[in-house]
Structure formats: structure tokens, C-alpha cells
C-alpha atoms as a PDB file:
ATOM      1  CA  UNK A   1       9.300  16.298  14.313  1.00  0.00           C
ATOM      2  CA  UNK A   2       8.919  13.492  11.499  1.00  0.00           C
ATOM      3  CA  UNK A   3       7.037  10.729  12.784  1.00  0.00           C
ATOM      4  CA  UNK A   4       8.195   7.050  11.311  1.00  0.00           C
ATOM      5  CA  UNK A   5       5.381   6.528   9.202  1.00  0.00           C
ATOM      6  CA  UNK A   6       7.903   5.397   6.261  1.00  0.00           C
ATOM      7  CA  UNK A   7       8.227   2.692   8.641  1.00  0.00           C
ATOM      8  CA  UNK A   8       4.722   1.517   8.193  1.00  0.00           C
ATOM      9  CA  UNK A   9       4.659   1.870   4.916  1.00  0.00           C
ATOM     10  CA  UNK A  10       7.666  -0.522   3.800  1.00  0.00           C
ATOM     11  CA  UNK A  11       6.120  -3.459   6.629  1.00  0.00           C
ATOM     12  CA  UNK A  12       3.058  -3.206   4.492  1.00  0.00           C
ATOM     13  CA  UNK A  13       4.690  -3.704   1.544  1.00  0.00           C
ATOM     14  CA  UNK A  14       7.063  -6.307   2.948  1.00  0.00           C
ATOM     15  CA  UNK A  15       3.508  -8.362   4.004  1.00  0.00           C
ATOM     16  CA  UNK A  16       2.744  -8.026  -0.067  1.00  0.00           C
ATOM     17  CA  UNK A  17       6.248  -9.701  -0.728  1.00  0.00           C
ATOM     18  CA  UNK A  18       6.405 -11.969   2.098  1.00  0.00           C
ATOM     19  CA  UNK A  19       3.124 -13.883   0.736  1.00  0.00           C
ATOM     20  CA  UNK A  20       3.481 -15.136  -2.420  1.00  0.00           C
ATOM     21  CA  UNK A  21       3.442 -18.869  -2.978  1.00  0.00           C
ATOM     22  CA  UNK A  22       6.291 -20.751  -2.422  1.00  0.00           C
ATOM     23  CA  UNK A  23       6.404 -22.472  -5.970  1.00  0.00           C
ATOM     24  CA  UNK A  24       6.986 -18.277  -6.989  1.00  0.00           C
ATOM     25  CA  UNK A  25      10.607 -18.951  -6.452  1.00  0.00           C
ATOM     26  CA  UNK A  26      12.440 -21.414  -8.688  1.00  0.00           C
ATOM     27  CA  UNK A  27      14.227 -24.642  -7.146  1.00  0.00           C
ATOM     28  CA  UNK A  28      16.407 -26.668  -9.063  1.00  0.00           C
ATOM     29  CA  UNK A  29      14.962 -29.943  -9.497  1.00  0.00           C
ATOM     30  CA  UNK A  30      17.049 -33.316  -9.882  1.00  0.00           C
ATOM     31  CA  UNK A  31      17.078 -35.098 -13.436  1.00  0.00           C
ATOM     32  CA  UNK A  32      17.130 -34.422 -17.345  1.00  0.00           C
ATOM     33  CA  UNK A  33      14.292 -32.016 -17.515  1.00  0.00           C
ATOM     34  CA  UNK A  34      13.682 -28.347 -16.097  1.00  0.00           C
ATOM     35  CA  UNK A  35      11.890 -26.895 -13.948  1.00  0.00           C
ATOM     36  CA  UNK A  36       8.455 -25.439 -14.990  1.00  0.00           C
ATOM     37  CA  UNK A  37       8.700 -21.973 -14.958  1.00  0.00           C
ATOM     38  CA  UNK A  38       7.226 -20.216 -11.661  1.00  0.00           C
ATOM     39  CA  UNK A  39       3.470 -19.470 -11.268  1.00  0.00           C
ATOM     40  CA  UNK A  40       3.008 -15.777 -10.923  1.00  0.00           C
ATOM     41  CA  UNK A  41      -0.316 -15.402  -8.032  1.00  0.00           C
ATOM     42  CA  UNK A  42      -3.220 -14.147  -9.512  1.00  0.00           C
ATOM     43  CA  UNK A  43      -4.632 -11.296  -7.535  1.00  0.00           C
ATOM     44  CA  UNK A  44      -8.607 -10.581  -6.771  1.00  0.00           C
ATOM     45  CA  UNK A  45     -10.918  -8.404  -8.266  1.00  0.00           C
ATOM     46  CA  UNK A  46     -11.062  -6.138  -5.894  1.00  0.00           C
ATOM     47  CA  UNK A  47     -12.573  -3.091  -8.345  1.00  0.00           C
ATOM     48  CA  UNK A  48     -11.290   0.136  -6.660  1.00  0.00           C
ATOM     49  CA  UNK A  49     -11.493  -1.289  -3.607  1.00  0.00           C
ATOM     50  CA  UNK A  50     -14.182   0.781  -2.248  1.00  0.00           C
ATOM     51  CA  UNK A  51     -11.439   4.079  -2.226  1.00  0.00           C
ATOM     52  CA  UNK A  52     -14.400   5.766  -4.947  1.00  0.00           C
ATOM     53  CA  UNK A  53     -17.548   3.549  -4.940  1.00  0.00           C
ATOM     54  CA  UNK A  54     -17.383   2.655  -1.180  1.00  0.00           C
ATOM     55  CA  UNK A  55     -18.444  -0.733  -1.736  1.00  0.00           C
ATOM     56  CA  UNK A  56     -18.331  -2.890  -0.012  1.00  0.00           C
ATOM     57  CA  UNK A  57     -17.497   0.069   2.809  1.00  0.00           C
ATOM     58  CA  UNK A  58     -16.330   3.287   2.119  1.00  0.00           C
ATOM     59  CA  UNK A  59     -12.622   4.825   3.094  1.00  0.00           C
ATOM     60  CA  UNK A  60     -11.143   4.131   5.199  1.00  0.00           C
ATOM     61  CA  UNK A  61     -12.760   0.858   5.927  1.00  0.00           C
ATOM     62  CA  UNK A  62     -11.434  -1.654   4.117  1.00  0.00           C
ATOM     63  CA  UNK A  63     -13.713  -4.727   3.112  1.00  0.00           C
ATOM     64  CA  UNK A  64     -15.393  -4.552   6.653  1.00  0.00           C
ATOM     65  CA  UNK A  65     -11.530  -4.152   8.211  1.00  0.00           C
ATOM     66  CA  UNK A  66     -11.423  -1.081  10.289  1.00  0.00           C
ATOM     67  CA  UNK A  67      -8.384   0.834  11.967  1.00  0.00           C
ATOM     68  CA  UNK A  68      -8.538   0.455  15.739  1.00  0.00           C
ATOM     69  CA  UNK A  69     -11.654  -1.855  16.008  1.00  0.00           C
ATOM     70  CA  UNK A  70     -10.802  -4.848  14.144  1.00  0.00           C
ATOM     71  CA  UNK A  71      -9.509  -7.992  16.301  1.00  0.00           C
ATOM     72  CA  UNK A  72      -6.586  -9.894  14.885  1.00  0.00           C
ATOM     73  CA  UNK A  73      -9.455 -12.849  14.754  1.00  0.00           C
ATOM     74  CA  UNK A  74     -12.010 -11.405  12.413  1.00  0.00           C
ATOM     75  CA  UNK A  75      -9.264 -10.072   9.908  1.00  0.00           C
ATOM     76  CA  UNK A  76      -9.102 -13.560   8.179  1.00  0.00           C
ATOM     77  CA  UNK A  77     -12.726 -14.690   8.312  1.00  0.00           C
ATOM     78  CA  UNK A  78     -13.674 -11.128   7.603  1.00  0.00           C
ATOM     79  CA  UNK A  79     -11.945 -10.674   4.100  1.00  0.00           C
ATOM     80  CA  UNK A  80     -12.845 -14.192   3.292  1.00  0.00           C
ATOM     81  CA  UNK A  81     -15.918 -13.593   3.974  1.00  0.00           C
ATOM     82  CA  UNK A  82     -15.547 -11.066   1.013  1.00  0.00           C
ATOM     83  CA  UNK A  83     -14.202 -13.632  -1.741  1.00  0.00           C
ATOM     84  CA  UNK A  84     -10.992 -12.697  -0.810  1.00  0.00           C
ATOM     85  CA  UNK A  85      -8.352 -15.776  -0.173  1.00  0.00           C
ATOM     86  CA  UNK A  86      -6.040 -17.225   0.027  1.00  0.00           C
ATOM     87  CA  UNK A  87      -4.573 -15.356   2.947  1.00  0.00           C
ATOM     88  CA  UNK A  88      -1.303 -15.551   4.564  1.00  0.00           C
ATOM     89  CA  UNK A  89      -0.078 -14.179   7.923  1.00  0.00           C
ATOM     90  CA  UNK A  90       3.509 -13.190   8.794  1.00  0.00           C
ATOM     91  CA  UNK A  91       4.028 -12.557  12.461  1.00  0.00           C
ATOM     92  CA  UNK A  92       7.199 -10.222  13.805  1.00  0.00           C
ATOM     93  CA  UNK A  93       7.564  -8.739  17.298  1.00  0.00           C
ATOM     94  CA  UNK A  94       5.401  -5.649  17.101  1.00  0.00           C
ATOM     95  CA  UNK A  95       3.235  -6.617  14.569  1.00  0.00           C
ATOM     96  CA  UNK A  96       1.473  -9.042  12.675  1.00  0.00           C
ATOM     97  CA  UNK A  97       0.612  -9.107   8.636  1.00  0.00           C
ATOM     98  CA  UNK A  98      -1.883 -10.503   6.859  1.00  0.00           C
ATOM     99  CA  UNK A  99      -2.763 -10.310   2.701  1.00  0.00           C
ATOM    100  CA  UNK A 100      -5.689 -11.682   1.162  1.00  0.00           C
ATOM    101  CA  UNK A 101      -6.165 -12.553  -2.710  1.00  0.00           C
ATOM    102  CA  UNK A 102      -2.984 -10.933  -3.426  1.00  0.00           C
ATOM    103  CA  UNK A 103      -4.738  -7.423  -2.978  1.00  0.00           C
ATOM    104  CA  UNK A 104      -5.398  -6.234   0.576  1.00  0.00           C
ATOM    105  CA  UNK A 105      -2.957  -6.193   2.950  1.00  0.00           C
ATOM    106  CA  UNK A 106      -3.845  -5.843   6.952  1.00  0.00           C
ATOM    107  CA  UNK A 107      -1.258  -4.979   9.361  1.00  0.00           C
ATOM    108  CA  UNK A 108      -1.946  -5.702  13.276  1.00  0.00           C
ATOM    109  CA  UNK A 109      -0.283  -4.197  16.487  1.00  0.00           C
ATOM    110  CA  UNK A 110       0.944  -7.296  18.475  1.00  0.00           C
ATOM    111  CA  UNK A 111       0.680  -5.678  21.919  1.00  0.00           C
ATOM    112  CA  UNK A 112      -3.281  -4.763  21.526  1.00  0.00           C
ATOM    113  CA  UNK A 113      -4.205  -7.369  18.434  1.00  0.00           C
ATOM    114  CA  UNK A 114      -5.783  -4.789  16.761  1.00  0.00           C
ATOM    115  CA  UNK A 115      -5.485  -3.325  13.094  1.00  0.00           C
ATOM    116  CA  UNK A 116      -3.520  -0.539  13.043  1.00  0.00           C
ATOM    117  CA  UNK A 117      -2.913  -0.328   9.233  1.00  0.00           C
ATOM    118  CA  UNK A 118      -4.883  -1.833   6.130  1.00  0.00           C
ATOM    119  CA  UNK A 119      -3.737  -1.486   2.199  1.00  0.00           C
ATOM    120  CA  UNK A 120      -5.214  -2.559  -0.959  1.00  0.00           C
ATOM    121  CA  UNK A 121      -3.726  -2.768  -4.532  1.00  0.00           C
ATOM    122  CA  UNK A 122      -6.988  -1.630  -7.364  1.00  0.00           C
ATOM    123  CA  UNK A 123      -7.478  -3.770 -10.159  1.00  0.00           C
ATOM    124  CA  UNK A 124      -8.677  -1.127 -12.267  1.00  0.00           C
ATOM    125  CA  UNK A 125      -6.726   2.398 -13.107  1.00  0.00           C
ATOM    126  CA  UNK A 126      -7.604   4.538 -10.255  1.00  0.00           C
ATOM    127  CA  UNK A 127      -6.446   8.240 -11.356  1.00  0.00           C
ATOM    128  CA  UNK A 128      -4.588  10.896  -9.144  1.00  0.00           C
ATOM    129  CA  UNK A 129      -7.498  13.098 -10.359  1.00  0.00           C
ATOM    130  CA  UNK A 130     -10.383  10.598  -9.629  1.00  0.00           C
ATOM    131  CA  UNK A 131      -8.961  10.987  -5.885  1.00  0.00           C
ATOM    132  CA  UNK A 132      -8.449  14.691  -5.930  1.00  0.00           C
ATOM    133  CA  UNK A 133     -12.163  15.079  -7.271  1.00  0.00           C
ATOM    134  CA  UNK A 134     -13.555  12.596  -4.728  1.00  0.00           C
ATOM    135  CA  UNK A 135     -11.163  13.721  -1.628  1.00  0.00           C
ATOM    136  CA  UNK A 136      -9.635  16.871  -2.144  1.00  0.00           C
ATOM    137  CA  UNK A 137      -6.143  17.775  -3.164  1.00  0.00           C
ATOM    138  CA  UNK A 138      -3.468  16.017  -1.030  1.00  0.00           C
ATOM    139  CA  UNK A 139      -1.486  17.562   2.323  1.00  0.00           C
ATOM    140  CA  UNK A 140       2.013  16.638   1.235  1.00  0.00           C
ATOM    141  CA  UNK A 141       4.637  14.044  -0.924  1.00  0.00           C
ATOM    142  CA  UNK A 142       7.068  12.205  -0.268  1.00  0.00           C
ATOM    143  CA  UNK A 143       9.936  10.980  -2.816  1.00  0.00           C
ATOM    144  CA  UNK A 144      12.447   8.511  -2.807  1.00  0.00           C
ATOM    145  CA  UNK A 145      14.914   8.449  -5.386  1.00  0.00           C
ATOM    146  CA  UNK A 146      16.685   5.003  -5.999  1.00  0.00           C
ATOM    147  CA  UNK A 147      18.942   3.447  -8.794  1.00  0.00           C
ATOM    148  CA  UNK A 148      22.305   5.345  -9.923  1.00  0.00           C
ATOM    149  CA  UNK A 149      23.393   7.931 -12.215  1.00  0.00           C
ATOM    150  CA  UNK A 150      23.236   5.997 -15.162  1.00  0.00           C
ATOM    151  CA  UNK A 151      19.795   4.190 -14.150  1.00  0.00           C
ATOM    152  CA  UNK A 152      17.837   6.081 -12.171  1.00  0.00           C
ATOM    153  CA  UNK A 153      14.513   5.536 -10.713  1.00  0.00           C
ATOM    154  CA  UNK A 154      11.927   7.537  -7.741  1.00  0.00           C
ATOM    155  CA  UNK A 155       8.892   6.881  -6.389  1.00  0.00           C
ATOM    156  CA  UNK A 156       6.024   9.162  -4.943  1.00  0.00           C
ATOM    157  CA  UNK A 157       3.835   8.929  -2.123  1.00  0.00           C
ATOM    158  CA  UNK A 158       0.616  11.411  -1.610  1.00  0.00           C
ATOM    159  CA  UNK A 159      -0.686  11.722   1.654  1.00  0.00           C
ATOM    160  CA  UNK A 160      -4.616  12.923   2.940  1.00  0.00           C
ATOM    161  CA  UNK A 161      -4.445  14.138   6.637  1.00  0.00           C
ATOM    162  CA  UNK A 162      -8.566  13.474   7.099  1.00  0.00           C
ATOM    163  CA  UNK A 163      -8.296   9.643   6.330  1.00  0.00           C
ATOM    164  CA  UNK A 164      -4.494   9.246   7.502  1.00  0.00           C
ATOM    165  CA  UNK A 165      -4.286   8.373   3.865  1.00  0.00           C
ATOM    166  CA  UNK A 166      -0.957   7.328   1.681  1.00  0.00           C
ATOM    167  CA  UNK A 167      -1.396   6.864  -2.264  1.00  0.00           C
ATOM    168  CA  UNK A 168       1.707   5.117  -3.925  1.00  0.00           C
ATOM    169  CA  UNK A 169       2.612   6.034  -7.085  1.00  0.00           C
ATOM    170  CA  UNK A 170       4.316   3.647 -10.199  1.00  0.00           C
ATOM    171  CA  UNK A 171       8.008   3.954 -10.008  1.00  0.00           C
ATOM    172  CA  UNK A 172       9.265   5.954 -12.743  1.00  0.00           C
ATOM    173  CA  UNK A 173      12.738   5.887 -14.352  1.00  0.00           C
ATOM    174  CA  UNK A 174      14.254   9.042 -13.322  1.00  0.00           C
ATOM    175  CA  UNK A 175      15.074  11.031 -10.491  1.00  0.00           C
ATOM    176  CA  UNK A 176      12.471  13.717 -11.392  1.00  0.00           C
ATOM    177  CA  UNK A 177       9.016  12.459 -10.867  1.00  0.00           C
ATOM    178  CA  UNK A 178       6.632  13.814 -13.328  1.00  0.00           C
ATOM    179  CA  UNK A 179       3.026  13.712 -11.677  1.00  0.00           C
ATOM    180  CA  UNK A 180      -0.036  14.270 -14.088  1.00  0.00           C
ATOM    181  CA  UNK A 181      -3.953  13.873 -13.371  1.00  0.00           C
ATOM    182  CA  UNK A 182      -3.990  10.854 -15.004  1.00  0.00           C
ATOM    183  CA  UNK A 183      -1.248   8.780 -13.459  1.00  0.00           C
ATOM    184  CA  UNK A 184      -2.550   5.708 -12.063  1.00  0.00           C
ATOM    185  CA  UNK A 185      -2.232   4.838  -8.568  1.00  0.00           C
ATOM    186  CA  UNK A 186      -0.473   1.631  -7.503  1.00  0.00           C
ATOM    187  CA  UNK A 187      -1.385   0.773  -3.944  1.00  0.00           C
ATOM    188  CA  UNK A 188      -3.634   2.924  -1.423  1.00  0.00           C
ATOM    189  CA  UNK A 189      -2.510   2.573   2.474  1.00  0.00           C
ATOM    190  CA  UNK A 190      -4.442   3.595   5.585  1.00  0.00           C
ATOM    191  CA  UNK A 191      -2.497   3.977   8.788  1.00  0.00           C
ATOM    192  CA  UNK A 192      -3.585   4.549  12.529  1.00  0.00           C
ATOM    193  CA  UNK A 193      -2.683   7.817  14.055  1.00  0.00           C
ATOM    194  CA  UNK A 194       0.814   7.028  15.935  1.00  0.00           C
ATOM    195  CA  UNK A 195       2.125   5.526  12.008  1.00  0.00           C
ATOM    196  CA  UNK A 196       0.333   8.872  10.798  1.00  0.00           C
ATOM    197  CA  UNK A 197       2.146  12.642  10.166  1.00  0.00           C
ATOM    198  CA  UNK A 198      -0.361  15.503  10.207  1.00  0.00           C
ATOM    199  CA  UNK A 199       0.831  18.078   7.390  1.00  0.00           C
ATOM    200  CA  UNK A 200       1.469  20.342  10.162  1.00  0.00           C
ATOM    201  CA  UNK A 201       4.363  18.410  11.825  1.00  0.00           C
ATOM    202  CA  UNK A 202       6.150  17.711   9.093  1.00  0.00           C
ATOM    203  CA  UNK A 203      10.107  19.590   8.183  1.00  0.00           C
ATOM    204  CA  UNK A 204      10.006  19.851   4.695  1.00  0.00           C
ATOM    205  CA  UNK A 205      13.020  19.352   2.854  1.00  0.00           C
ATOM    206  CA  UNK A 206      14.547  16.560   0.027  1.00  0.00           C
ATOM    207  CA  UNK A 207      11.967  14.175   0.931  1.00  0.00           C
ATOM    208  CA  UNK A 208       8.896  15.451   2.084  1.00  0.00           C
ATOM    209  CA  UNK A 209       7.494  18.127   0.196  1.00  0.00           C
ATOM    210  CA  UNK A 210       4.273  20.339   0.193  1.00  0.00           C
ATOM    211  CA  UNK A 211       1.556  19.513  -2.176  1.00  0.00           C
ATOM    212  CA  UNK A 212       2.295  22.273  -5.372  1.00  0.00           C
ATOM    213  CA  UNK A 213      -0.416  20.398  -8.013  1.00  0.00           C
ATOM    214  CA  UNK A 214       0.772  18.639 -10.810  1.00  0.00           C
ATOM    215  CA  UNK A 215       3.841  18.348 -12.506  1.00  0.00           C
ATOM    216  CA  UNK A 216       7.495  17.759 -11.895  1.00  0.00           C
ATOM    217  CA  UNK A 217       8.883  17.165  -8.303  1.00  0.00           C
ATOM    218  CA  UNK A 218      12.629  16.300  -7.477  1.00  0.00           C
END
């Protein structure tokens, strides 16, 4: 049985999109002249996060933000404390989202207002490899293949059972994903364990496949 953790993954990501500034997106402004062009957010130094150096915590804590401890109330203060800011928060049904600086994104269950998923983008190249050496080689991917015949595009996830870990990878422009030990990682996600799959649990197939090493995966 394949739990929905794809679910959690694109409600972290849609936190990410959801808080950029609202002069990001261009109006149309009255008179002769046009519109300055649209201020792209600058996003913290963040470093690697603390995913290798474990500073200012190590994985997966995230800036003092812990799975299943952290109150909804010392998210915030917490990661400002931490030089990050500014910080929106986007509130749905079942959960609420939060990003800081552009670069760490907090997800909280509504019903117990704790964190039940964290995510942080590096601002330096973090390699495949650099993970592997520090954490061991990966349970499983998953792929998702977008775009059309004539402009295609994937993207990979790589997933760590001990630390209910996901790694997302660049998007590449193909439908074959070529994975070496120097690709750079693009965002690093740490779920609770109902948003979680243990290796064991998963069916195989187009989308999920076992961990072979490096090279191509379709």
C-alpha cells in the first residue's frame, strides 16, 4: 500500500510558491510609463542547512524546528530567531505553511498545531554523494515525467527511511533522468511518519523505483 506522501511533498512546495512578495507578479499600472520590472526575493544564507554540518542542529531538526514537538507558535519566532525572515504563513483546512527567508519551509497539522513536515532549499551545491557519504545510500526514487514528446522534462526524488527523508533533484529535460554523484540537490524535505513510506511498503512500478546507484532511471 502507497501511502500519500506525494501529497506532502507538492503542499510544501506550494508554501515555497505561495510566499513570494506580491510586487513578484506584474500589474499594469495607469499612465505613459511601465511598470518596473518585478523584484525577484532574495533567499537566506542558509549554508547546507545543517543536512552535513548540523549547525545550527543536525537532521532532521531544522533550525531548532522539530517534527512532532514544535508548536505552531514557536515556528515563527523560532526561525527568526535564526536570521531567518521575512516569513509568511498560508493557512488551509488540514494544515498550515509557513517559509522563512525564502529557504525553509515548515508545514503544520491544523488539528494538533504541531509540525509535521519542515524543508529547506541549500544555498551552496549540496552533492548526491556528499549525502550518500554522510547518510548512506538511499531506500528508493521516485520520478515524474512531465512536458510532451517534443519537450520533455522529469524530476527525481530520493528518499532515506531513518530520517523520513526526501531529496529533490533539478528537473532535467528529458524523460530519462540521468543521476550522477555530483548532481546537486535542489530542496531537502523531512516528513512525519503518517506523510512517510517505509521502503518496505512500497509497490514498485513506473514511479517508484528501488535505489540501483547511479545512472540512468526512466
Amino acid at each position: 500500500m502507497i501511502r500519500t506522501i506525494a501529497v506532502s511533498i507538492v503542499l510544501l512546495l506550494f508554501v515555497v510558491s505561495c510566499a513570494a512578495p506580491a510586487d513578484e507578479i506584474a500589474t499594469q499600472v495607469a499612465g505613459l510609463e511601465s511598470p518596473p520590472p518585478p523584484t525577484s526575493p532574495v533567499m537566506a544564507d542558509i549554508g547546507d542547512g545543517g543536512l552535513l554540518s548540523g549547525i545550527p542542529c543536525a537532521a532532521p531538526c531544522v533550525y531548532g524546528i522539530r517534527i512532532g514537538e514544535t508548536p505552531l507558535d514557536q515556528v515563527i519566532p523560532t526561525l527568526e530567531q535564526n536570521g531567518l525572515s521575512p516569513c509568511s504563513r498560508e493557512d488551509n483546512l488540514s494544515w498550515i505553511g509557513i517559509t522563512c527567508g525564502y529557504s525553509v519551509v515548515v508545514q503544520v497539522d491544523s488539528a494538533t498545531s504541531l509540525v509535521n513536515g519542515t524543508g529547506l532549499y541549500p544555498s551552496l551545491p549540496v552533492s548526491v554523494d556528499e549525502i550518500i557519504e554522510k547518510y548512506g545510500e538511499p531506500a528508493f526514487v521516485v520520478l515524474q515525467a512531465d512536458g510532451t514528446l517534443e519537450a520533455p522534462t522529469s524530476r527525481m526524488w530520493l528518499f532515506w527511511d531513518e530520517l523520513n527523508m526526501t531529496v529533490e533533484m533539478p528537473q532535467v529535460d528529458s524523460h530519462s533522468y540521468a543521476l550522477e554523484g555530483t548532481t546537486t540537490v535542489e530542496m531537502v524535505m523531512f516528513l512525519d511518519e503518517t506523510h512517510y513510506t517505509d521502503a518496505s511498503e512500497v509497490s514498485f512500478g513506473d514511479y517508484y523505483k528501488r535505489w540501483t546507484g547511479y545512472g540512468s532511471y526512466d
